[in-house]
Protein backbone atom coordinates (compact mmCIF):
# COMPACT_ATOMS: atom_id res chain seq x y z
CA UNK A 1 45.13 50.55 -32.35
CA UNK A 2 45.69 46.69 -32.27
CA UNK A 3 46.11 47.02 -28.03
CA UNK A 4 43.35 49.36 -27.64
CA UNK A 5 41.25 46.49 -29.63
CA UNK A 6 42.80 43.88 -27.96
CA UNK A 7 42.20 45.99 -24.64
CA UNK A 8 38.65 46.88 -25.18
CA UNK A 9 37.69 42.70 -26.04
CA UNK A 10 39.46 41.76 -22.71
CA UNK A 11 36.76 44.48 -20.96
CA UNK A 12 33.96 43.30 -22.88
CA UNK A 13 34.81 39.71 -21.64
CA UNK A 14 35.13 40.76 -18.17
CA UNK A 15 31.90 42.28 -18.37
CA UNK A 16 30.29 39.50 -20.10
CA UNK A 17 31.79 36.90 -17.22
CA UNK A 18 30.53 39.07 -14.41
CA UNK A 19 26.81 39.20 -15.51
CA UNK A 20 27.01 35.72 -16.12
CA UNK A 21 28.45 35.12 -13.01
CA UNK A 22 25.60 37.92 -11.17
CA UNK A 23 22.76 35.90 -12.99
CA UNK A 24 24.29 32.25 -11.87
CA UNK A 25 24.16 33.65 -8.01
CA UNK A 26 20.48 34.92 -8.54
CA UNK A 27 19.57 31.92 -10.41
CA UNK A 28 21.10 29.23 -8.59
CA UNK A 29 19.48 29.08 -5.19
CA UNK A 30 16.18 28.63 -7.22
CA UNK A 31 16.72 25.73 -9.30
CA UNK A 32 18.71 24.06 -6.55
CA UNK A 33 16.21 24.63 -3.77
CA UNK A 34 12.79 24.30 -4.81
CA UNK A 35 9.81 25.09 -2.45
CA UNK A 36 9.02 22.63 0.06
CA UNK A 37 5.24 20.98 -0.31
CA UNK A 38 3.20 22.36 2.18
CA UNK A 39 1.37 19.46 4.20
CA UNK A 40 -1.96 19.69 2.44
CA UNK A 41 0.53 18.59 -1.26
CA UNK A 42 2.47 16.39 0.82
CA UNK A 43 -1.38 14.77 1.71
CA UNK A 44 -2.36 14.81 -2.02
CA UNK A 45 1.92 12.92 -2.52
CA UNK A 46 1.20 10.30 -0.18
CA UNK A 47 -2.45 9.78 -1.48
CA UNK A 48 -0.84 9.07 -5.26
CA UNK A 49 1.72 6.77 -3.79
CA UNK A 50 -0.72 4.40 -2.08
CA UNK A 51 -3.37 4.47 -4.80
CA UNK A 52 -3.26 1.44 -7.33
CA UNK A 53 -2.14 -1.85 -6.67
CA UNK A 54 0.55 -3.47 -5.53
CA UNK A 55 2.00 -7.12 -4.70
CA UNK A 56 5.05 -8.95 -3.16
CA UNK A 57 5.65 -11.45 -6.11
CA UNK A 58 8.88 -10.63 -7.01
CA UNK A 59 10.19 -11.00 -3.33
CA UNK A 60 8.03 -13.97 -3.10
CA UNK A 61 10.18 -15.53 -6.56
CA UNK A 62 13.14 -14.38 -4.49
CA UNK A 63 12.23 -15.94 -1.41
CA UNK A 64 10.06 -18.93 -1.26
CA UNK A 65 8.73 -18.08 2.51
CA UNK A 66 7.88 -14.74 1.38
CA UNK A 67 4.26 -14.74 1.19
CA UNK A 68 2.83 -13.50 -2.64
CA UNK A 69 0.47 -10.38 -1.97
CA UNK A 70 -1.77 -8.14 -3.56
CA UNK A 71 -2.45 -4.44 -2.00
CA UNK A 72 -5.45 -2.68 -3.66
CA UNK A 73 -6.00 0.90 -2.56
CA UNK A 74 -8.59 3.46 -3.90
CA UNK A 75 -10.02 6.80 -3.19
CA UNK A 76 -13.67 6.62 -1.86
CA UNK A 77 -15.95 9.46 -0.29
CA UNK A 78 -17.31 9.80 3.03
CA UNK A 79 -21.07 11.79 2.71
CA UNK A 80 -20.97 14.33 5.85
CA UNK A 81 -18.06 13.49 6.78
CA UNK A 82 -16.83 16.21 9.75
CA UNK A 83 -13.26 17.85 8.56
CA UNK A 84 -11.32 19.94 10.18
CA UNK A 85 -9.70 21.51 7.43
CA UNK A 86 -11.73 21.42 4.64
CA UNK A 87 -10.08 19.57 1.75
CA UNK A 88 -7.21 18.09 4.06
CA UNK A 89 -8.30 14.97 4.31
CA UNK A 90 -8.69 11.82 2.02
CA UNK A 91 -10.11 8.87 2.61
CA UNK A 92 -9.15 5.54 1.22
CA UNK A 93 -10.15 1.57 0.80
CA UNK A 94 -6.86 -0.83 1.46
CA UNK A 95 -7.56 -4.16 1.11
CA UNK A 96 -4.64 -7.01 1.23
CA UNK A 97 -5.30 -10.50 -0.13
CA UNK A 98 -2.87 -13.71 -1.05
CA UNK A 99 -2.49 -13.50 -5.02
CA UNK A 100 -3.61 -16.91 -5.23
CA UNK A 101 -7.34 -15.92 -3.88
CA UNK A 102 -7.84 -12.17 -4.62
CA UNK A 103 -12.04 -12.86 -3.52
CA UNK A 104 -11.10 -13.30 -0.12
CA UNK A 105 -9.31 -10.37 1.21
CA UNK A 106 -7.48 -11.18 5.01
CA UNK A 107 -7.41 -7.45 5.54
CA UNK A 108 -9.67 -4.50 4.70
CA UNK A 109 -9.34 -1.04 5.99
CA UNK A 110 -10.52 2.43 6.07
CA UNK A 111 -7.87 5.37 5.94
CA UNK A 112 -7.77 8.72 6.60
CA UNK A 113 -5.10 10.79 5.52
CA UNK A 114 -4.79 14.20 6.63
CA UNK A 115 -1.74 16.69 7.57
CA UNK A 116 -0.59 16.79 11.02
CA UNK A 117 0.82 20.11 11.68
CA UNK A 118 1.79 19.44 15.31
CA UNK A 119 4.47 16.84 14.10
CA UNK A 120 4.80 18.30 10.67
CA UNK A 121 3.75 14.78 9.01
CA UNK A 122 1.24 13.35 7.35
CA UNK A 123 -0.99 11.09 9.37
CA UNK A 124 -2.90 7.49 8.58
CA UNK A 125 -5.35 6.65 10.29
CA UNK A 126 -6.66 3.26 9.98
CA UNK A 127 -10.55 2.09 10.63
CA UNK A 128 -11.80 -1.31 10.80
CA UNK A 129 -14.71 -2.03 9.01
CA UNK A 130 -18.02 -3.10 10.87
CA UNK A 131 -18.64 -5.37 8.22
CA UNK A 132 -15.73 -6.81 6.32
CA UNK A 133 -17.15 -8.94 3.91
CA UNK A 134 -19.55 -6.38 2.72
CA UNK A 135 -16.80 -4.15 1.33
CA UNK A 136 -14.54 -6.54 -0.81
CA UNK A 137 -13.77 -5.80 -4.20
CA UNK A 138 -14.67 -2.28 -3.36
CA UNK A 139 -12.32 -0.83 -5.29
CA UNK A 140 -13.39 -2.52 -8.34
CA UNK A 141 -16.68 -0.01 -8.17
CA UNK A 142 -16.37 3.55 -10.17
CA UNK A 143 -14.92 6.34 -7.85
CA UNK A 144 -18.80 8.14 -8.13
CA UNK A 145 -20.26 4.68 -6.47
CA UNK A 146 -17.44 4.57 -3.80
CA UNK A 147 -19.48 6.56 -1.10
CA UNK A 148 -19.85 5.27 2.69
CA UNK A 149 -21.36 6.93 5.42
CA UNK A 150 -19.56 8.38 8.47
CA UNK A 151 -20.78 4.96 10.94
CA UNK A 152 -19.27 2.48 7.76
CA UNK A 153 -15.79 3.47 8.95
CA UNK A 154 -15.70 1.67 11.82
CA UNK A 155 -13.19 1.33 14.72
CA UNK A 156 -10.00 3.22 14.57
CA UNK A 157 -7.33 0.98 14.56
CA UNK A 158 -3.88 2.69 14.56
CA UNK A 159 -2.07 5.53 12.71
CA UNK A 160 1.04 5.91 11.21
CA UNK A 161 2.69 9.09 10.96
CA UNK A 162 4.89 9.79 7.67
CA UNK A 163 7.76 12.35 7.17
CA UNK A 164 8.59 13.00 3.99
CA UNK A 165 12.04 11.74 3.00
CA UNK A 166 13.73 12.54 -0.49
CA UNK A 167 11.17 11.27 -2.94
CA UNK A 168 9.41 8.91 -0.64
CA UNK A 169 8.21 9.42 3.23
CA UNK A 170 8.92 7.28 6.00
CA UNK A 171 6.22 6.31 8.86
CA UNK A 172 6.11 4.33 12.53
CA UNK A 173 3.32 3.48 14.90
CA UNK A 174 3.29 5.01 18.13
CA UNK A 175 6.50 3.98 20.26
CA UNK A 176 4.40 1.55 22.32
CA UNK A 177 2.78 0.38 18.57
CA UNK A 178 -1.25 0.23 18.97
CA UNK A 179 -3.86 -2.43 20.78
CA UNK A 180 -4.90 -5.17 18.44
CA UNK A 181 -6.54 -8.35 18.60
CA UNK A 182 -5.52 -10.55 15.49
CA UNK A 183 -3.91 -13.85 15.64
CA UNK A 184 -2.25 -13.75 18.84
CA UNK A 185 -1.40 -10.28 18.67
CA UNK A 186 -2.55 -7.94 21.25
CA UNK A 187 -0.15 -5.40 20.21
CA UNK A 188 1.21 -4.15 16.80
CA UNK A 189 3.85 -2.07 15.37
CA UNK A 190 4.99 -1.06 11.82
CA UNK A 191 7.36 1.21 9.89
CA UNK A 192 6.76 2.30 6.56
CA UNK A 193 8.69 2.98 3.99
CA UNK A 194 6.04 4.77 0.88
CA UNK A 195 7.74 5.36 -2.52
CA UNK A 196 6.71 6.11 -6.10
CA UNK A 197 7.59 2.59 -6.62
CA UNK A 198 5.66 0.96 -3.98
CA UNK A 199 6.12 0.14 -0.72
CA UNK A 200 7.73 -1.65 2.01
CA UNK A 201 6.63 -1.95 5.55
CA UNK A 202 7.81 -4.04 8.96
CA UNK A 203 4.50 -5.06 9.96
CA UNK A 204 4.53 -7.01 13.06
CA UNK A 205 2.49 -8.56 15.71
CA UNK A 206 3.64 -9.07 19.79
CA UNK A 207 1.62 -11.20 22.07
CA UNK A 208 1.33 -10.34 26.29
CA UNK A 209 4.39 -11.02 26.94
CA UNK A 210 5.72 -9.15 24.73
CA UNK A 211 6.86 -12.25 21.87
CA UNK A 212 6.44 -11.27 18.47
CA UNK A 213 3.70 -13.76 17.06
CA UNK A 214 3.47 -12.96 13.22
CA UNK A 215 5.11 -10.71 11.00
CA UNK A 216 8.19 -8.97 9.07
CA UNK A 217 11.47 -10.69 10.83
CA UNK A 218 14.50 -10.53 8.77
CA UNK A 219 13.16 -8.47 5.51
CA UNK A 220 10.20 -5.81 4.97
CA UNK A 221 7.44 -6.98 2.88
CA UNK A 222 8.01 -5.45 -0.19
CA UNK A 223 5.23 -4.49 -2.35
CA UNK A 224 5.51 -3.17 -5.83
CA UNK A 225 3.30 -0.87 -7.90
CA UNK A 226 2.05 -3.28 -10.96
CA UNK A 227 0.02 -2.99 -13.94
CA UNK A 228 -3.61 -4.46 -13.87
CA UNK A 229 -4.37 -6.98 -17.30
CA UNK A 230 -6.02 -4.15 -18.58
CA UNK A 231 -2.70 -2.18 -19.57
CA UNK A 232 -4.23 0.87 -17.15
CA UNK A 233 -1.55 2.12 -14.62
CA UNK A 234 -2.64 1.55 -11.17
């Protein structure tokens, strides 16, 4: 009787070691490989990692010819604007200003973002404002009072075109960058590197001949998701 007890445990263990090892197979491609985000979520992703604010003061402590920046991005509304997709795209206000005079932004743009299904990436597109000056400290304004209309976009500038890439996504410029005129510059480029932590992006300027004039050289700017004075997450 003792064997046929000890027998019978040994089957029961067996058993027990095979269901286990039935559910693990079943189980295990599903908590390993979650669904991918279709492009519209990956929109709504890249949307939450450039909204807020950001700045470049701890690279700037790090290195003192690293210029101290603040990023401010927001979600605003565009009233009529034509869509494609309805619900695909968002449209943001980026503007960048030195820390040390936040009133007087050097950059202000429009973006669009909105899925790109021909290269399976999210795109930016970048407008430049008509009137600059006329939209600074725009993001300081309650989202219902952030409305522009369609011709307030502007010019398009550029876009970028981000893959995503483990938690983050990772963006360049067209290979031949896009037509600018700013402070030499008749041609730009940048690559992008967007995390839940920030930022960091080669943004650089090349004149006629081809010289770069102005930007990243031997680091990325790196800009970091901080918290505004009023304890609110950004």
């Amino acid at each position: 009787m003792e064997f046929v007890g000890s027998y019978q445990r040994n089957v029961n263990l067996r058993r027990s070691l095979a269901l286990v090892a039935c559910w693990l197979t079943i189980a295990n491609p599903i908590l390993a490989s979650p669904a991918p985000l279709t492009l519209n979520q990956q929109v709504e992703e890249v949307v939450s990692y450039l909204e807020g604010t950001m700045d470049t003061t701890q690279q700037a402590a790090a290195n003192s010819r690293a210029p101290s920046v603040r990023m401010t991005t927001c979600r605003i509304s565009v009233s009529n604007a034509p869509s494609e997709t309805p619900g695909a795209s968002v449209f943001l206000y980026q503007e960048q200003a030195l820390t040390k005079d936040l009133t007087k932004p050097y950059r202000q743009r429009f973006l669009q973002i909105k899925p790109s299904p021909l290269s399976q990436s999210v795109r930016s597109l970048s407008f430049r404002p008509i009137n600059p000056a006329a939209w600074s400290g725009f993001c300081n304004k309650s989202l219902a009072n952030r409305v522009i209309q369609p011709k307030d976009l502007g010019t398009p500038v550029c876009s970028v075109f981000l893959k995503r890439s483990g938690e983050g996504y990772v963006g360049n410029t067209p290979v031949d960058g896009c037509p600018a005129n700013v402070r030499g510059a008749v041609r730009i480029t940048n690559h992008i590197v967007l995390h839940p932590m920030g930022m960091d992006t080669w943004d650089r300027g090349f004149d006629a001949d081809g010289k770069q004039v102005w930007g990243a050289k031997t680091e990325s700017y790196q800009f970091r998701r901080i918290k505004l004075e009023t304890g609110r997450k950004e």
